[in-house]
Structures are given as C-alpha cells and as structure tokens.
Protein backbone atom coordinates (compact mmCIF):
# COMPACT_ATOMS: atom_id res chain seq x y z
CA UNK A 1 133.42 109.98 117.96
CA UNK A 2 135.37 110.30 114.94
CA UNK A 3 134.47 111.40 111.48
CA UNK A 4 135.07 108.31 109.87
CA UNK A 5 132.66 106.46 112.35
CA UNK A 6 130.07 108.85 112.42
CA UNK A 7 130.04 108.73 108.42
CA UNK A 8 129.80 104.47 108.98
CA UNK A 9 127.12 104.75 111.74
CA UNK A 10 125.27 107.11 109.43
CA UNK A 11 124.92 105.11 106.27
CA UNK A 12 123.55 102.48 108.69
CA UNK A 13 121.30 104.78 109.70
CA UNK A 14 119.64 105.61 105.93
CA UNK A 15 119.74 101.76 105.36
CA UNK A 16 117.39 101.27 108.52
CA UNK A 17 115.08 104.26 106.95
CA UNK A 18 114.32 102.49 103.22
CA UNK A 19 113.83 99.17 105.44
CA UNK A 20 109.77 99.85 105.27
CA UNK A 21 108.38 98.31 102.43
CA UNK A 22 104.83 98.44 100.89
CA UNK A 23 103.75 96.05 97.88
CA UNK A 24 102.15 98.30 95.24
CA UNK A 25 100.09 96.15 92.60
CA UNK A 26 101.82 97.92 89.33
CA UNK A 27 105.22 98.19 90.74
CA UNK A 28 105.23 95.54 93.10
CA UNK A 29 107.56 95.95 96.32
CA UNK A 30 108.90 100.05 96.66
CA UNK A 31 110.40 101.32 99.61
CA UNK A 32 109.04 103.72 101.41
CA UNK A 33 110.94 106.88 102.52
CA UNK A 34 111.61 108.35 105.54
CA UNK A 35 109.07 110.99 107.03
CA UNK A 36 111.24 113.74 106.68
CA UNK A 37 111.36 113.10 102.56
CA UNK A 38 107.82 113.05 102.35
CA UNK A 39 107.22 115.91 103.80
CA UNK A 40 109.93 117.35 101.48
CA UNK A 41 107.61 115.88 98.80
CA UNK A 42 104.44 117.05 99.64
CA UNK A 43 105.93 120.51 100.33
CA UNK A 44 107.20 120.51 96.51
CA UNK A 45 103.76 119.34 95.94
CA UNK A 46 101.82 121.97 97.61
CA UNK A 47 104.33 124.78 96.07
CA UNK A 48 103.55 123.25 92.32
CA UNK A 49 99.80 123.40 93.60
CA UNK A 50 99.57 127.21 94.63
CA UNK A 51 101.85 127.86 91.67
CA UNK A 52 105.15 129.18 93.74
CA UNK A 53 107.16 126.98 91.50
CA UNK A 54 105.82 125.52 87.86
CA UNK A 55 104.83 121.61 88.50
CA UNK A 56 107.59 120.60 85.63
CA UNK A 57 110.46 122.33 88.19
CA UNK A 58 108.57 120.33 91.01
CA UNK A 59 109.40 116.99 88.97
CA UNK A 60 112.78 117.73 88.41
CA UNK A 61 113.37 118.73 91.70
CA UNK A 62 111.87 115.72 93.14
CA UNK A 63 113.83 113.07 90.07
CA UNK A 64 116.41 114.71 91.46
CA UNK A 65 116.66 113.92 94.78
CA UNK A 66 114.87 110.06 94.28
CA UNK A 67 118.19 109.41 91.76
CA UNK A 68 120.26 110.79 94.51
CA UNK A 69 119.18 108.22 96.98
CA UNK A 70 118.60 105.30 94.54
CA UNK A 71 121.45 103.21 95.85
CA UNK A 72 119.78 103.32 99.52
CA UNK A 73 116.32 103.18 98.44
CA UNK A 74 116.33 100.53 95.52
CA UNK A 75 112.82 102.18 94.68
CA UNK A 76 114.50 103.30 91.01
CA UNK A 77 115.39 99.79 90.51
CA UNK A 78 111.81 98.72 91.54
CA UNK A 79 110.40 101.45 88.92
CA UNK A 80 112.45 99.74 86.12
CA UNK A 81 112.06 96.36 86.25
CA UNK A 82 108.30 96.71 86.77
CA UNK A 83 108.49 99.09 83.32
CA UNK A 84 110.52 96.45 81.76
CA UNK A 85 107.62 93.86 82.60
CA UNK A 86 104.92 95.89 81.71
C-alpha cells in the first residue's frame, strides 16, 4: 500500500471514530472520542489528581490536543455555538 493511500484510508478512519454522538442538555449534540483519547484524558486527569502535574498544565495539555482534532471532531464547534446561545 502506498503512502498516499494509507494517509486517505486513515483520515477515513478518524472520521468513523467522532461518528458516536451523545446529546448533552447544555451543549446539545458533542461527539464523543475514541477510547484511546479518553483514556489519554483520564490519565491527565488522574496525574492532575495525585499532583504529578499541576491541574492548570492538565488543561492545557488536554485544550491542546481537543483544538488539534477540532476539524474531525466538530465538538469545538458544538462548544461555541452552544456559548453563543447561552
């Protein structure tokens, strides 16, 4: 397989990930990510928690990579034009 279409098959790939949905009552519909990003989450999460890493770091880290992966996810777009409603 070449580079090229292993690149194209991949971004097919991360589109099929952010396809789960779940309808949030403040922020309406935001897409959920794959498992492996949670658990990258959570293990920010738990670092913050047993103070490895200060909980602002955490954040940043974690903006970070959601801005990174806004134009698969669509959940940044989600965030914004619920705070634009609210």
């Amino acid at each position: 397989m070449s580079t090229l279409t292993r690149q194209l098959s991949g971004g097919h790939e991360m589109v099929r990930a952010y396809s789960r949905r779940v309808a949030v009552p403040v922020l309406g519909e935001v897409a959920v990510p794959p498992p492996d990003k949670i658990a990258y989450y959570a293990g920010l999460g738990v670092l913050a928690a047993l103070q490895v890493i200060e909980w602002p770091m955490a954040l940043v880290i974690s903006a970070g990579h959601i801005l990174a992966d806004q134009h698969l996810s669509g959940l940044v777009k989600g965030m914004g034009e619920a705070l634009e409603t609210a």
